[in-house]
Protein backbone atom coordinates (compact mmCIF):
# COMPACT_ATOMS: atom_id res chain seq x y z
CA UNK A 1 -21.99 -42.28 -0.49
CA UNK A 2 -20.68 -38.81 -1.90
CA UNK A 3 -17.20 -37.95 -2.01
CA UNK A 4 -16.56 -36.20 2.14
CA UNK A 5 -13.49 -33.92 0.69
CA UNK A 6 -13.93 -30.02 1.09
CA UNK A 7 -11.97 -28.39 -1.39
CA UNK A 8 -11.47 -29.64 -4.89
CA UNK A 9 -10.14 -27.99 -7.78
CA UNK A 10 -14.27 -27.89 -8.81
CA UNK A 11 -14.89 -25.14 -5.56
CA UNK A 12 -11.54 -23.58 -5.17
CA UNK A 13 -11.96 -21.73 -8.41
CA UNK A 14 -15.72 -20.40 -7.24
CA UNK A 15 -16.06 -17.17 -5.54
CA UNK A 16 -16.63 -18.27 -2.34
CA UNK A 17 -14.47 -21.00 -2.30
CA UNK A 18 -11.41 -18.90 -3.15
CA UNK A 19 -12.05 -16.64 -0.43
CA UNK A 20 -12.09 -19.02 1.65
CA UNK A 21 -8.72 -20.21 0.57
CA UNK A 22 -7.61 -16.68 0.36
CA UNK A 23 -8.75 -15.94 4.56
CA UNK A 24 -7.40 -19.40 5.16
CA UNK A 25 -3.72 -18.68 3.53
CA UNK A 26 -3.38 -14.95 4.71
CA UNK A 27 -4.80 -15.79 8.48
CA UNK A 28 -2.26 -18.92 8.49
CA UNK A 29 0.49 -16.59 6.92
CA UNK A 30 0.47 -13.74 10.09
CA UNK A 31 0.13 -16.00 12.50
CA UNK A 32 3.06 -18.05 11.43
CA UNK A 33 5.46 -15.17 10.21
CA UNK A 34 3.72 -11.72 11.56
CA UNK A 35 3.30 -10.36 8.08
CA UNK A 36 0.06 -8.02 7.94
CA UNK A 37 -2.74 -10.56 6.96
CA UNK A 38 -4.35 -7.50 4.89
CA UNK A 39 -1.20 -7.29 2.31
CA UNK A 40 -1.00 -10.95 2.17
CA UNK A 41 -4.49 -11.40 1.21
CA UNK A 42 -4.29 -8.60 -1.39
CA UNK A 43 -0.97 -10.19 -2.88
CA UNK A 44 -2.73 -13.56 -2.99
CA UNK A 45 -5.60 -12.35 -4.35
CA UNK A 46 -4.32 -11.18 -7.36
CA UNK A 47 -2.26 -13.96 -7.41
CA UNK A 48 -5.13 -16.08 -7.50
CA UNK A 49 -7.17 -14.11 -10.27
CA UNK A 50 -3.48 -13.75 -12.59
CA UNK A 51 -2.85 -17.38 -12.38
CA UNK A 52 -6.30 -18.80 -13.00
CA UNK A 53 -7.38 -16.11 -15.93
CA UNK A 54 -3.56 -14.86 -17.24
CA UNK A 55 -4.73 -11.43 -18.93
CA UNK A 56 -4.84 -11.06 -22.47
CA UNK A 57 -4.92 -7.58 -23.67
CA UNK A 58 -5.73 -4.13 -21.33
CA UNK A 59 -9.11 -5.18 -20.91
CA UNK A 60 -8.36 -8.57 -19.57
CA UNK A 61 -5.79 -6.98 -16.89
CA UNK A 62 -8.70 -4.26 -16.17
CA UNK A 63 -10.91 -7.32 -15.51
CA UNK A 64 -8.49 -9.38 -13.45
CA UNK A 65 -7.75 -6.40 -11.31
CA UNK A 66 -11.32 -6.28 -10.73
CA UNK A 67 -11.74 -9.34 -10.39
CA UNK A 68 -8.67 -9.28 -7.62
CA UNK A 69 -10.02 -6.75 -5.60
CA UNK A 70 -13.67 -8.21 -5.67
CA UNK A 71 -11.93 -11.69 -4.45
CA UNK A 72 -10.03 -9.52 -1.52
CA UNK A 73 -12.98 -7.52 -0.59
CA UNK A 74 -15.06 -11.00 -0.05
CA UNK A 75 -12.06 -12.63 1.56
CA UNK A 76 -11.99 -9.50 3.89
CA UNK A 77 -15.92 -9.77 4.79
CA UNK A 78 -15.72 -13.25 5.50
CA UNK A 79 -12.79 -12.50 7.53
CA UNK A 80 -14.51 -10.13 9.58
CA UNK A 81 -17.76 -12.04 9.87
CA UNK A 82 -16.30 -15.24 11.03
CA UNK A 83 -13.93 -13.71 13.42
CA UNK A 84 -16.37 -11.09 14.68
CA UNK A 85 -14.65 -8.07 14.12
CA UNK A 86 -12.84 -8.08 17.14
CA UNK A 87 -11.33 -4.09 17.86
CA UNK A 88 -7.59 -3.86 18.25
CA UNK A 89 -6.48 -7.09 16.33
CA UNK A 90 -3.76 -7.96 13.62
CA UNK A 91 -4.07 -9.59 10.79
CA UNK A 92 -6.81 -10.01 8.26
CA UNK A 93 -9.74 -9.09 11.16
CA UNK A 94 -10.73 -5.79 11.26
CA UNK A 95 -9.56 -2.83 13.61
CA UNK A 96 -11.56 -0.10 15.67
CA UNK A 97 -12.03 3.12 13.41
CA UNK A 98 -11.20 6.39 15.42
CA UNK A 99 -13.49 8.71 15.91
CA UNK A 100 -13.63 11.48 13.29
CA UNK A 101 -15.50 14.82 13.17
CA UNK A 102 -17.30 16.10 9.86
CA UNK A 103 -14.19 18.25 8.91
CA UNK A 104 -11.63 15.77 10.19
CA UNK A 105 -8.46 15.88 7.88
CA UNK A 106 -8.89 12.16 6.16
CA UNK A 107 -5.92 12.49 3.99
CA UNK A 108 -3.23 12.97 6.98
CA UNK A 109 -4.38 10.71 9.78
């Protein structure tokens, strides 16, 4: 019978099995200390990419940076899938946009 176990060091380092791990930690981390889920997952993001591929040169850093936000952005849509989106919540799930005009001033909302 194949091994039952979930994560491994094998799918944690995938795409989709880090952001899992990253929704998982930065979910787990509001709810237990009130700390915005969205900064959280961002920090541990990059943490993620820095300590599994340490940069080597200004290309590498450009890449894990990349690489970083790519892992957030994933995290995020997972988030937001699993937990439907739900308007007015905290965390890592996603809020209700206002609504904006065409000439609305973006940059001081």
């Amino acid at each position: 019978m194949a091994d039952a176990s979930y994560i491994d060091p094998q799918s944690i380092v995938t795409l989709g099995g880090a952001s899992v791990g990253v929704m998982a930690v930065a979910n787990t981390f509001y709810y237990a200390t009130g700390f915005p889920g969205r900064w959280s997952g961002l920090i541990i993001s990059f943490a993620v990419v820095f300590l599994t591929n340490p940069p080597s040169g200004g290309l590498g850093l450009l890449l894990d940076v990349i690489n970083g936000c790519v892992l957030f952005c994933t995290s995020l849509g997972i988030s937001n899938t699993v937990l439907g989106g739900r308007a007015g919540s905290q965390g890592f799930k996603s809020t209700k946009a206002k609504g904006r005009t065409w000439n609305h001033d973006w940059w001081h909302d």
